[in-house]
Each structure stands twice: as C-alpha cells, then as structure tokens.
Protein backbone atom coordinates (compact mmCIF):
# COMPACT_ATOMS: atom_id res chain seq x y z
CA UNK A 1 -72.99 -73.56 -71.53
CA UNK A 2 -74.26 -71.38 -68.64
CA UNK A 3 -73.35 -68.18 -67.81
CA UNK A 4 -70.63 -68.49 -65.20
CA UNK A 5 -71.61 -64.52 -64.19
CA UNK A 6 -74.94 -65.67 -62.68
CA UNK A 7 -74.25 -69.20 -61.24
CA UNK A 8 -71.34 -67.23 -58.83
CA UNK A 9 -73.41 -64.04 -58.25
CA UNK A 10 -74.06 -64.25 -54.40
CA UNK A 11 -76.70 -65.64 -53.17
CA UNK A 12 -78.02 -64.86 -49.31
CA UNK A 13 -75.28 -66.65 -47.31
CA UNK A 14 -76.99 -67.91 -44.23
CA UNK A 15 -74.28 -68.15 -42.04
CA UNK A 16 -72.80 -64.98 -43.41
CA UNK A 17 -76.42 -63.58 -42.23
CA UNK A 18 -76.26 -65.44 -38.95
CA UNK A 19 -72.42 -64.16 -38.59
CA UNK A 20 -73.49 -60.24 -39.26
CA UNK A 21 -76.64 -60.99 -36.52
CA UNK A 22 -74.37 -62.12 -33.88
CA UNK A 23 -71.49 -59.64 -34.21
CA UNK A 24 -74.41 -56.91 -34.23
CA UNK A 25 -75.45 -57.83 -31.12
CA UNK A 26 -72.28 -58.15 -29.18
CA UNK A 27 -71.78 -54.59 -30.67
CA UNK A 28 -75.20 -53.57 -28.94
CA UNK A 29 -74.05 -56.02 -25.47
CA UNK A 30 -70.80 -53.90 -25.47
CA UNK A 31 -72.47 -50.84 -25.89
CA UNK A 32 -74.89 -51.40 -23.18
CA UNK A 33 -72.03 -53.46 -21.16
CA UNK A 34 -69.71 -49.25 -22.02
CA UNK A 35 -72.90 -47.57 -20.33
CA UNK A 36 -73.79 -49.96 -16.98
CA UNK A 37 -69.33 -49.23 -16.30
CA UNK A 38 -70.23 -45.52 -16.96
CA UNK A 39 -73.25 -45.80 -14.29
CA UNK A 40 -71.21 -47.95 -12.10
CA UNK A 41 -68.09 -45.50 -12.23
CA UNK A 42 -70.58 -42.39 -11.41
CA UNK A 43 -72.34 -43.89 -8.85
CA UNK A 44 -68.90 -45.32 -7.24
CA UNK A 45 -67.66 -41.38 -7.50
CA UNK A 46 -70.97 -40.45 -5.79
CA UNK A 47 -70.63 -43.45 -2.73
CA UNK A 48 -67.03 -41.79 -2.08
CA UNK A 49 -68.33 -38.59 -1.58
CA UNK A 50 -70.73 -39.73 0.79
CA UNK A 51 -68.11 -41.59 2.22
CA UNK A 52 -65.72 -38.44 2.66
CA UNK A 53 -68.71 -36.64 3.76
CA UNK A 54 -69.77 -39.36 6.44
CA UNK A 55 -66.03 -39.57 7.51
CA UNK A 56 -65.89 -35.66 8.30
CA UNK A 57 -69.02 -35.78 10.13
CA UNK A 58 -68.11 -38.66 12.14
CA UNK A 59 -64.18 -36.41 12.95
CA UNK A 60 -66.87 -33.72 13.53
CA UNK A 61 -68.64 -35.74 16.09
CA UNK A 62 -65.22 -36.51 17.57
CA UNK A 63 -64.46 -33.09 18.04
CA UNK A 64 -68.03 -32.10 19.50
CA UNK A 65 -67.71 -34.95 21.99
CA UNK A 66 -64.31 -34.06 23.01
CA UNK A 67 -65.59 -30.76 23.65
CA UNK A 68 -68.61 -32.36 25.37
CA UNK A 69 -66.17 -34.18 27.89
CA UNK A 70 -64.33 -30.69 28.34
CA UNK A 71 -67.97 -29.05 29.46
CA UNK A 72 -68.51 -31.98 31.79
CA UNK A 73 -65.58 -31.68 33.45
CA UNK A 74 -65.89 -28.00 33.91
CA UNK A 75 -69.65 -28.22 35.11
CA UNK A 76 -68.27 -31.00 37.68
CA UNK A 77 -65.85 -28.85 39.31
CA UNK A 78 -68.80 -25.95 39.11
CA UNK A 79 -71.05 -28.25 40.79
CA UNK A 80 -67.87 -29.29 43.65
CA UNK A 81 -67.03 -25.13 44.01
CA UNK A 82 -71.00 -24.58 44.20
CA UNK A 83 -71.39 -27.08 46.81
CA UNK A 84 -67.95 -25.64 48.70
CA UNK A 85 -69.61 -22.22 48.69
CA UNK A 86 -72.38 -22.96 50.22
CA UNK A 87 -71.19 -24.83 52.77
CA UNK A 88 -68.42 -21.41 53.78
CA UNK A 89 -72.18 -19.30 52.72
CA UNK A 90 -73.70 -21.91 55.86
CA UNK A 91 -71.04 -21.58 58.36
CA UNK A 92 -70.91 -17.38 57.44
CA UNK A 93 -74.60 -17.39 58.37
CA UNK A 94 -73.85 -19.32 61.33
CA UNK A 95 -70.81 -17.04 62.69
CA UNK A 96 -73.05 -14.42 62.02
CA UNK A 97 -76.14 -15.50 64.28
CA UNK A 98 -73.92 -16.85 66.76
CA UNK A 99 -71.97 -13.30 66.95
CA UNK A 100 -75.45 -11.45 67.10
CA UNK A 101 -76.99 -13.79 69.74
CA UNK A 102 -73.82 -12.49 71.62
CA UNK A 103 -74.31 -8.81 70.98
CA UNK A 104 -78.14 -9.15 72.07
C-alpha cells in the first residue's frame, strides 16, 4: 500500500508558479504605475506655479503698459505745450526787435 503522506506532499504546481509570477509583477507595474502619478502630480504642482507666475507677470505687463500709455500721453501734451512755447518764445523775440528797430 503506499504511503498516502508522500503521494499528496506538494509537488511544484506550475500554474500556482505561473499565478505567484504574474501577481508579482502587477505588484511591481503598480508600484512603478504609484511612482509615474507621484511624478505626474509634482510636475503638474510645478506647471501651476509657472502658470501663476506667468499669469502675474503678464497682470504685471498690464500694469507697466497702462502706465506706458499714461507717459505717452503726458509726453504728447509736453511735446504740444513745447511747441506752443516756442511759437509765444518766436513772436516775444519778434515784438522785441520790432520795438527796438523803433527805439533806434
């Protein structure tokens, strides 16, 4: 009669084998798959700080060109009061020969 202890004594299950292999690699997918969304998640962080940053320099540049337009239309009338006083600076020097031409 045989011994009943070593005909049900495991033997190397293949598909128990193949069964371990495959849920040891999904383990190691899922662990890579946990790190790439760990990456992913700091770089997103990192592209909406840029992003903030980018938006306050472009309301930065809003400001600096509204105060651009402000300068221009200060150094317009500068330019229109420039060109006013010299014409009244012209028709002074004018009053003035013509009054010393008189005097002479």
């Amino acid at each position: 009669m045989p011994n009943n202890t070593t005909e049900n004594t495991p033997t190397a299950d293949p598909i128990r084998e193949l069964l371990e292999q495959i849920l040891s690699r999904i383990g190691a997918v899922e662990t890579r798959l946990s790190t790439f969304e760990d990456d992913r998640k700091r770089e997103t962080q990192k592209l909406d700080t840029m992003l903030s940053a980018i938006a306050e320099l472009s309301e930065g540049q809003k400001d600096i060109l509204a105060r651009l337009d402000r300068f221009e239309g200060i150094l317009a009338e500068l330019s229109l009061v420039a060109v006013e006083t010299q014409s009244q600076m012209r028709r002074i020097v004018s009053r003035i020969d013509q009054l010393e031409r008189r005097a002479a």
